[in-house]
C-alpha atoms as a PDB file:
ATOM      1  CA  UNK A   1     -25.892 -60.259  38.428  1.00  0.00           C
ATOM      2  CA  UNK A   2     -24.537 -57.113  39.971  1.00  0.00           C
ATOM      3  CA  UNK A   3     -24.751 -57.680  44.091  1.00  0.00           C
ATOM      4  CA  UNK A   4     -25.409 -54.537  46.208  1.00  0.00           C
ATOM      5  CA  UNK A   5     -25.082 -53.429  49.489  1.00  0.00           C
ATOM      6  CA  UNK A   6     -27.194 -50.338  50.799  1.00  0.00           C
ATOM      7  CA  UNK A   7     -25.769 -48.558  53.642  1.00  0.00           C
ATOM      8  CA  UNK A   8     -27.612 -45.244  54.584  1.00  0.00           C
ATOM      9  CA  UNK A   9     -29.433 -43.658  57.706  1.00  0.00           C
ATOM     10  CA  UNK A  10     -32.017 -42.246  55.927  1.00  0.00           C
ATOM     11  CA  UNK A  11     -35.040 -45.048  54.809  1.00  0.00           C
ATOM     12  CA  UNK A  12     -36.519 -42.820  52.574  1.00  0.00           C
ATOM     13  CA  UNK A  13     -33.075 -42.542  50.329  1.00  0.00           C
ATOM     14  CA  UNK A  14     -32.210 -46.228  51.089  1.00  0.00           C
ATOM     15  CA  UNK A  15     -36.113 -47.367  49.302  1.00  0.00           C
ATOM     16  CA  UNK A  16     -35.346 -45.195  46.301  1.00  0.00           C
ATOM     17  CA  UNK A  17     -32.037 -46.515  45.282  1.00  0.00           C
ATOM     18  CA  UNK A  18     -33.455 -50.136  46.086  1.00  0.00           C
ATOM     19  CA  UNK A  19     -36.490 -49.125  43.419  1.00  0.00           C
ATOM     20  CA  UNK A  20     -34.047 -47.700  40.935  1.00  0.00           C
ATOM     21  CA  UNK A  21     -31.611 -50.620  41.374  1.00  0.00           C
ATOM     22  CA  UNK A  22     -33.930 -53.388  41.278  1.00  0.00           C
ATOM     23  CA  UNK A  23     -35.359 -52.173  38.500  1.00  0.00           C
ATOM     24  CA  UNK A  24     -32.375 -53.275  36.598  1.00  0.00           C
ATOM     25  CA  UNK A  25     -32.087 -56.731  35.038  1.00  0.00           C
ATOM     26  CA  UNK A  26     -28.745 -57.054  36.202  1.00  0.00           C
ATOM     27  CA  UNK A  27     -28.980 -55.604  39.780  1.00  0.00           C
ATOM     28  CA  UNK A  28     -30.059 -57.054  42.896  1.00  0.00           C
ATOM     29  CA  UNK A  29     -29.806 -55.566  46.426  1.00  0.00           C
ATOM     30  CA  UNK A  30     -29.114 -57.937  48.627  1.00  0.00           C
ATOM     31  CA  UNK A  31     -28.992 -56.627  52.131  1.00  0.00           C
ATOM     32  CA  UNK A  32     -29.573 -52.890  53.411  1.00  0.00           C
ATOM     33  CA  UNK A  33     -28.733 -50.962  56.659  1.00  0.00           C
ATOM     34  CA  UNK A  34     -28.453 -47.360  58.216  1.00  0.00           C
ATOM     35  CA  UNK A  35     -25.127 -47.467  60.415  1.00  0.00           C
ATOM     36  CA  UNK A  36     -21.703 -48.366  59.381  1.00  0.00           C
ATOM     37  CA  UNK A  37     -21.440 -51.170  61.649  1.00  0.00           C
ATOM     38  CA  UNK A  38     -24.084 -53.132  60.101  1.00  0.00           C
ATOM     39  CA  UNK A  39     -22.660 -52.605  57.074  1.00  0.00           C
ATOM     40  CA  UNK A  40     -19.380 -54.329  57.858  1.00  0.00           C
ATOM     41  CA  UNK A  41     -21.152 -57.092  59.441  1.00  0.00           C
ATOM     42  CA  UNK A  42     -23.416 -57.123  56.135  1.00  0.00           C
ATOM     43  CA  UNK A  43     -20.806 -57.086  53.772  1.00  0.00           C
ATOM     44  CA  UNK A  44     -19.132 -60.005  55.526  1.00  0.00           C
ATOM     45  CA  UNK A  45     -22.200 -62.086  55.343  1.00  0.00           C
ATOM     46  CA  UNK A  46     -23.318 -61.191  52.509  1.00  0.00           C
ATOM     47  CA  UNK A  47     -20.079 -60.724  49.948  1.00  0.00           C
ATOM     48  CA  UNK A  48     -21.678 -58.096  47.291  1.00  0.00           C
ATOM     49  CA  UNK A  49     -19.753 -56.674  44.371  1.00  0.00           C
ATOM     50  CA  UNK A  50     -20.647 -53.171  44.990  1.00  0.00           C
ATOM     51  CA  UNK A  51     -21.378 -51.338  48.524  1.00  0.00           C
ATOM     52  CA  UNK A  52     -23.189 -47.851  48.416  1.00  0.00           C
ATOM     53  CA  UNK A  53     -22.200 -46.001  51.239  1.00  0.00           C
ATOM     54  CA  UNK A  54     -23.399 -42.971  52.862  1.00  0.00           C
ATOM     55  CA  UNK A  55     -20.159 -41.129  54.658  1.00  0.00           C
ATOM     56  CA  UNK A  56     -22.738 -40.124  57.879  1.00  0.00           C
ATOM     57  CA  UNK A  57     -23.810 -42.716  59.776  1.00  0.00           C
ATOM     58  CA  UNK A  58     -24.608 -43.533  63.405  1.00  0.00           C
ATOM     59  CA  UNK A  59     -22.871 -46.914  64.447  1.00  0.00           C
ATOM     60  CA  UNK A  60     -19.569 -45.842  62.914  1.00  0.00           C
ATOM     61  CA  UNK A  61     -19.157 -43.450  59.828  1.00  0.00           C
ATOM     62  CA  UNK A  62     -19.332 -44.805  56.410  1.00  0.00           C
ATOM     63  CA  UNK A  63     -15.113 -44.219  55.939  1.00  0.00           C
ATOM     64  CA  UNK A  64     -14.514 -46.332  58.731  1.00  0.00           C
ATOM     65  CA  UNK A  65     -16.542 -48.865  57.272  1.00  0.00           C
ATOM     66  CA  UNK A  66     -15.060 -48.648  54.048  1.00  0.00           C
ATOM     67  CA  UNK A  67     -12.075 -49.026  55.533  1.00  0.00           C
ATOM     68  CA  UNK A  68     -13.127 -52.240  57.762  1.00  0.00           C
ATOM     69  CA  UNK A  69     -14.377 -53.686  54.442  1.00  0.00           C
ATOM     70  CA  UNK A  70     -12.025 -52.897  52.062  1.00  0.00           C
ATOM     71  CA  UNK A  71      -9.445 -54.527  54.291  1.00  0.00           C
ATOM     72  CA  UNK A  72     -11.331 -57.843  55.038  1.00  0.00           C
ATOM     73  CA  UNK A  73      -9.293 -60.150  53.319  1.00  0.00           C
ATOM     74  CA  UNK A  74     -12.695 -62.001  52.922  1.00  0.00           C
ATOM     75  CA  UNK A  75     -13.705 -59.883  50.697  1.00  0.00           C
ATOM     76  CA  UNK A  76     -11.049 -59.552  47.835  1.00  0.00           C
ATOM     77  CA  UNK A  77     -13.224 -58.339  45.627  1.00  0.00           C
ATOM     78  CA  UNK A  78     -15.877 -56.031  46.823  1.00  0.00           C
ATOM     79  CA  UNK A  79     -15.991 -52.106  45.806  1.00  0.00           C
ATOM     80  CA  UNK A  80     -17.315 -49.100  47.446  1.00  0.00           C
ATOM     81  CA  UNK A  81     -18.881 -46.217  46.520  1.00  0.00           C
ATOM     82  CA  UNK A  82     -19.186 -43.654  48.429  1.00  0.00           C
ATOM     83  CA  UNK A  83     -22.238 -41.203  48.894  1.00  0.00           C
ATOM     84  CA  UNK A  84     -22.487 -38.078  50.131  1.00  0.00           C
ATOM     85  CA  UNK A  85     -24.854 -35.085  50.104  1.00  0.00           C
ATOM     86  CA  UNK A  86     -21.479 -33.122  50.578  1.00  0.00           C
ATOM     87  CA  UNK A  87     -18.631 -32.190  48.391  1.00  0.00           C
ATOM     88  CA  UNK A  88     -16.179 -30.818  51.048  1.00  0.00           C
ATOM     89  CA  UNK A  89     -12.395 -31.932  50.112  1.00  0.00           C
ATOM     90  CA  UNK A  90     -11.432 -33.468  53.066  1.00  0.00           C
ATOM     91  CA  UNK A  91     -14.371 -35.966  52.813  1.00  0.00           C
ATOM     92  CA  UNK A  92     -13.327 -37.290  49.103  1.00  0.00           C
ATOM     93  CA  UNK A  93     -10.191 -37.330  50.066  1.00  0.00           C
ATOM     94  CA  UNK A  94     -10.365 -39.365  52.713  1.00  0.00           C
ATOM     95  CA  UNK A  95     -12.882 -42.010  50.796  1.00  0.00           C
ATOM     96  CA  UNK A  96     -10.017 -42.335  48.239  1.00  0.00           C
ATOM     97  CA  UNK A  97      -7.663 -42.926  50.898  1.00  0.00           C
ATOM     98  CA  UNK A  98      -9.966 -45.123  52.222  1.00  0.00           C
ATOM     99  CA  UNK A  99      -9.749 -47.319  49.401  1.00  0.00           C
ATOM    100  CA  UNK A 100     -13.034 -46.589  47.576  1.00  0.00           C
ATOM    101  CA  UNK A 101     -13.500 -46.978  44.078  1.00  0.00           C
ATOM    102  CA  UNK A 102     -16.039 -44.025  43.534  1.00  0.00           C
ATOM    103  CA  UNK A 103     -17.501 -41.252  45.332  1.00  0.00           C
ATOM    104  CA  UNK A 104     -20.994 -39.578  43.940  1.00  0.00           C
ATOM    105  CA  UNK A 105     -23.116 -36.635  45.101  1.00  0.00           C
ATOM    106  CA  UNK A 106     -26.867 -38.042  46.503  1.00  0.00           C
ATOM    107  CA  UNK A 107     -27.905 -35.371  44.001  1.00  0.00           C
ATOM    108  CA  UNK A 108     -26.159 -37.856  40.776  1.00  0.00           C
ATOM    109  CA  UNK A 109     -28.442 -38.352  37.919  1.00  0.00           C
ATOM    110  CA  UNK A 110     -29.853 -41.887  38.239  1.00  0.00           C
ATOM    111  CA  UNK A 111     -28.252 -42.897  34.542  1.00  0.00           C
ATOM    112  CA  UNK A 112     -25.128 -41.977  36.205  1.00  0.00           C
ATOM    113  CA  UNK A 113     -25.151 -44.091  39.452  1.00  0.00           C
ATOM    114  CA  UNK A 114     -26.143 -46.874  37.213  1.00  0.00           C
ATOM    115  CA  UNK A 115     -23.508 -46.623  35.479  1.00  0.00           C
ATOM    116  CA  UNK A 116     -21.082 -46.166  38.203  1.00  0.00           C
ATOM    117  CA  UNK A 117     -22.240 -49.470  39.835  1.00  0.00           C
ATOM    118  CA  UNK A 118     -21.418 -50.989  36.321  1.00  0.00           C
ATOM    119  CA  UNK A 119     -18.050 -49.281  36.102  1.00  0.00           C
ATOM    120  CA  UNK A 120     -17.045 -50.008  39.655  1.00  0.00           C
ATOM    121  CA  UNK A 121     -18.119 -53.829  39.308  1.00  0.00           C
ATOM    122  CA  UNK A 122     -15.743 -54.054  36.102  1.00  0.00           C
ATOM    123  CA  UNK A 123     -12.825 -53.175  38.314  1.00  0.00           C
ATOM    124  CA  UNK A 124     -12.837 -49.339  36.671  1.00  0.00           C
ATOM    125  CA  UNK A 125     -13.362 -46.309  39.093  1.00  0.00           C
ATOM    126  CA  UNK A 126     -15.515 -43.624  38.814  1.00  0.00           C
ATOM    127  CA  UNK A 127     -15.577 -39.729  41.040  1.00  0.00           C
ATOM    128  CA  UNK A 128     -18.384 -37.463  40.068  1.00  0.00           C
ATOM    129  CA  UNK A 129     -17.254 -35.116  37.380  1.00  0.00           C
ATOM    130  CA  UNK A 130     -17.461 -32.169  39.310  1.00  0.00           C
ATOM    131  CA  UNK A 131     -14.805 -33.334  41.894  1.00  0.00           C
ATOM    132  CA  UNK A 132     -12.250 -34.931  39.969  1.00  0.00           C
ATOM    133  CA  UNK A 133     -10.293 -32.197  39.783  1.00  0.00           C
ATOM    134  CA  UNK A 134     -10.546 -31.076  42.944  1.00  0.00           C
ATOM    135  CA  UNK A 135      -8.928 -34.408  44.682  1.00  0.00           C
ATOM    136  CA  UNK A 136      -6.490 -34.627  42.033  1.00  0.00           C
ATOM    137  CA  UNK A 137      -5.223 -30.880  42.856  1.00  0.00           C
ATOM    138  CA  UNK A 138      -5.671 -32.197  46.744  1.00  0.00           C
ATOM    139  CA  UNK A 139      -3.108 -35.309  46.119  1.00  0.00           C
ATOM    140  CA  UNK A 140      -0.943 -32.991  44.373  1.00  0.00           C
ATOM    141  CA  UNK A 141      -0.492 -30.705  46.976  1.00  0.00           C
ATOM    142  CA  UNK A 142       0.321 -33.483  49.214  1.00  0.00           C
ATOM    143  CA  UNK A 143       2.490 -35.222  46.466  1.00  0.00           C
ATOM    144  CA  UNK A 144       6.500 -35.711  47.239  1.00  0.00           C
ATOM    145  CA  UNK A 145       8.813 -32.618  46.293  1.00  0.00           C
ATOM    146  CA  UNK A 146      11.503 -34.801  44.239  1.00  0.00           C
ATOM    147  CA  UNK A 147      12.093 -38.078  43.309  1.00  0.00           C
ATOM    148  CA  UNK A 148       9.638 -41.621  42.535  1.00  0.00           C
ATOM    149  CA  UNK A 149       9.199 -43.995  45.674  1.00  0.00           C
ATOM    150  CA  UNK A 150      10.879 -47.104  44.772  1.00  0.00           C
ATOM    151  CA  UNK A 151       8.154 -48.988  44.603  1.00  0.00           C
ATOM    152  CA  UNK A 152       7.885 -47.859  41.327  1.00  0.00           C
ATOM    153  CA  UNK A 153      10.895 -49.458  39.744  1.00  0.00           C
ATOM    154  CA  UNK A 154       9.008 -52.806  39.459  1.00  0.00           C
ATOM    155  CA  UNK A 155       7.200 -51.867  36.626  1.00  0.00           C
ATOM    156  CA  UNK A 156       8.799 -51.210  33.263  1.00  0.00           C
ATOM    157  CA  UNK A 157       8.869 -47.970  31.326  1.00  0.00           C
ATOM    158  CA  UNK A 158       6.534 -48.362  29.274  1.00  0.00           C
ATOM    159  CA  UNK A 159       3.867 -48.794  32.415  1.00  0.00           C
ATOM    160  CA  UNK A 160       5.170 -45.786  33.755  1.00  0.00           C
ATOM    161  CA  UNK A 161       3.958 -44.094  30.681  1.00  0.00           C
ATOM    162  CA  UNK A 162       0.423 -45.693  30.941  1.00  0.00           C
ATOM    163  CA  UNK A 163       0.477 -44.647  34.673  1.00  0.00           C
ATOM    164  CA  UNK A 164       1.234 -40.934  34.148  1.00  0.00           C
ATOM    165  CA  UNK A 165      -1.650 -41.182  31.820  1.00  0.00           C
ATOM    166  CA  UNK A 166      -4.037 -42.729  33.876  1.00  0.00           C
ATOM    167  CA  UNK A 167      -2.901 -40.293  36.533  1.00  0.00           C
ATOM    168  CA  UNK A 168      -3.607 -37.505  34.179  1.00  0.00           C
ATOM    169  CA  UNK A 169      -7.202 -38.805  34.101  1.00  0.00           C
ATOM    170  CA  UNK A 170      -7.144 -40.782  30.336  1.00  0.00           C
ATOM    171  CA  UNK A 171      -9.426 -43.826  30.330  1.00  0.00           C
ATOM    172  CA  UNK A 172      -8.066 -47.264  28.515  1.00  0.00           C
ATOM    173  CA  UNK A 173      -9.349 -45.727  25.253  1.00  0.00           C
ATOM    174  CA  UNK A 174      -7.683 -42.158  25.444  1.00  0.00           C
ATOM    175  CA  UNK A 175      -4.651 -43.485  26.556  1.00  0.00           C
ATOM    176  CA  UNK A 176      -4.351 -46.085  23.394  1.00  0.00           C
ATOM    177  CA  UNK A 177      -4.418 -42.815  21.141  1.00  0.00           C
ATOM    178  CA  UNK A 178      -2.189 -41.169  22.945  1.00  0.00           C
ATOM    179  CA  UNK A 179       0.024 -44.316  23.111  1.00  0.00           C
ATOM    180  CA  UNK A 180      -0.902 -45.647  19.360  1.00  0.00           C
ATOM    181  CA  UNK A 181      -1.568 -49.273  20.812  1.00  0.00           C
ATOM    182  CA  UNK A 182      -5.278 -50.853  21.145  1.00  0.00           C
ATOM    183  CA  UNK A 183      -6.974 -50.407  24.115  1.00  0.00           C
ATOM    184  CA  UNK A 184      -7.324 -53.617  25.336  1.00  0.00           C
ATOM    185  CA  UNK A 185      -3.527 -53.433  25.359  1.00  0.00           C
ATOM    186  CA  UNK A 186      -3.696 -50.673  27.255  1.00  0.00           C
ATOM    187  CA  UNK A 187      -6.172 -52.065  29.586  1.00  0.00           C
ATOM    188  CA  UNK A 188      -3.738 -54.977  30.169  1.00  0.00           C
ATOM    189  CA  UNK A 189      -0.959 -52.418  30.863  1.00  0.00           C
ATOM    190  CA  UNK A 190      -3.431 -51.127  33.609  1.00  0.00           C
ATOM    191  CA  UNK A 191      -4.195 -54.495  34.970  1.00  0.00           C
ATOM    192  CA  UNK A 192      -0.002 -55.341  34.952  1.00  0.00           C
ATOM    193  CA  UNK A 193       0.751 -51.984  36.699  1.00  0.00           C
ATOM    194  CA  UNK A 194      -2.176 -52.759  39.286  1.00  0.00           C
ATOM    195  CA  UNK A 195      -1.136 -56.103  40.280  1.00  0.00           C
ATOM    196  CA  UNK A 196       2.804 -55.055  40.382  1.00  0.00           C
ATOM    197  CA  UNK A 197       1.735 -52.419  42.564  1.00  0.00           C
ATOM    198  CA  UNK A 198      -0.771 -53.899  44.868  1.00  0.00           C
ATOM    199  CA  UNK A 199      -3.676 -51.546  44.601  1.00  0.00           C
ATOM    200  CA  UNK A 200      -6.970 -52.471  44.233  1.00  0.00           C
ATOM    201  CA  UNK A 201      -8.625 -49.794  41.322  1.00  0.00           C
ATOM    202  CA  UNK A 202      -7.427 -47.277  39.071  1.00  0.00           C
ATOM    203  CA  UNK A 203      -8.719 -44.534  41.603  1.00  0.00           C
ATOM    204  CA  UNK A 204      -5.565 -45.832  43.991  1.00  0.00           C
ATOM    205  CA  UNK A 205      -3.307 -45.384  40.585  1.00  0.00           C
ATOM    206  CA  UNK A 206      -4.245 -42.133  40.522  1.00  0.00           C
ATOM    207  CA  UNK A 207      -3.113 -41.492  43.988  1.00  0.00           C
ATOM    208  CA  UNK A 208      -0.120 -43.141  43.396  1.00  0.00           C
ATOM    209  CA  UNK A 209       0.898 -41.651  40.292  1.00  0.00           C
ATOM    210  CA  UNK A 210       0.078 -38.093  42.320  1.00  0.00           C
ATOM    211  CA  UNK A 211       1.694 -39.125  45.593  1.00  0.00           C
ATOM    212  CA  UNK A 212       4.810 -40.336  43.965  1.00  0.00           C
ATOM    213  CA  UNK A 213       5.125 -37.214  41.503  1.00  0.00           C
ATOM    214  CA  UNK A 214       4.959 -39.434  38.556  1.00  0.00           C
ATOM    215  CA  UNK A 215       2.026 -36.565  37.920  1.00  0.00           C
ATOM    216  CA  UNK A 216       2.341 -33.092  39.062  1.00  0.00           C
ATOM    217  CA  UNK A 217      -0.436 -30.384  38.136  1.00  0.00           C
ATOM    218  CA  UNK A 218      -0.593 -28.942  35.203  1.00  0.00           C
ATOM    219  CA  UNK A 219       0.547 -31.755  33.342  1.00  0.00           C
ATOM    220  CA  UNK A 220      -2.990 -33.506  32.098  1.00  0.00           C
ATOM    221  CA  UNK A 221      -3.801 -32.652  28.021  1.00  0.00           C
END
């Protein structure tokens, strides 16, 4: 059973994701709230898998609660997603900085949130289609001129190829073809890379493929 964490202002958007969750058999909201700092106090309490977070709140803004959360070492395993009626840059990039494992539109099909809480709760990230590219160009930008950090000598080369690519935006599958190995293998070489690393997701791969200039644009296909 999926555990989830509402945090909006609005009650109105709050009951409709609670019907539409609930709904599921393997969803269950277990605590809502409108400002961000109930929802750190929530999350604490309550330990879901998967927060849904609104970015404007009173109380403390929904990144600085991601951020509060996401660095409770209580919670080792809980994922945010945040939720926004905007798509300005600066607020997706931020909620990746922030350590979130998703950001969606309000306006999301509900098919597709559903399936974003499922992603997110398998340890996969998720950003709406239509902003993807966006943040990636907005890493790149701030990406290093020359040169890989060296964090990045503690993996082997063979995980620097299945980081490019998962920088480049290939899931487990894609990246098998490209690579000619299964995909669980390659979803093994993801898990390897993410524990030598210390990140929590693939989204904070993707920065770190970006920010180290493992990736540079033009690159994905």
């Amino acid at each position: 059973m999926i555990r989830i964490l509402l945090a909006d202002d609005q009650t109105l958007i709050r009951a409709g994701f609670r019907a539409l969750l609930e709904a599921e058999p393997d969803m269950v909201v277990v605590a809502e709230c409108g400002t961000g700092q109930d929802a750190v106090r929530l999350a604490g309490h309550h330990r879901p898998d998967v927060v849904l977070m609104d970015i404007r709140m009173p109380g403390g803004d929904g990144l600085a609660a991601t951020r509060q959360i996401l660095s409770n070492p209580g919670l080792p395993d809980t994922r945010v997603v945040i939720l926004s009626t905007f798509e300005l840059d600066e607020y997706i990039a931020e909620a990746v900085r922030s350590g979130a494992a998703g950001f969606l539109v309000k306006d999301t099909e509900p098919a597709e949130l559903l399936r974003a809480v499922r992603v997110v709760y398998d340890g996969d990230a998720l950003l709406s289609p239509s902003v993807t590219r966006r943040i990636m160009a907005q890493l790149a930008v701030h990406s290093r001129a020359a040169g890989q950090p060296a964090v990045l000598d503690g993996i082997t080369g063979r995980e620097r190829e299945v980081l490019q690519l998962v920088g480049e935006g290939l899931n487990n599958a894609e990246i098998a073809g490209r690579l000619f190995i299964t995909p669980l293998t390659a979803k093994t070489h993801v898990s390897r890379i993410m524990t030598k690393l210390m990140v929590r997701d693939r989204v904070q791969l993707v920065v770190l493929a970006y920010e180290s200039g493992l990736v540079r644009p033009g690159w994905a296909g």
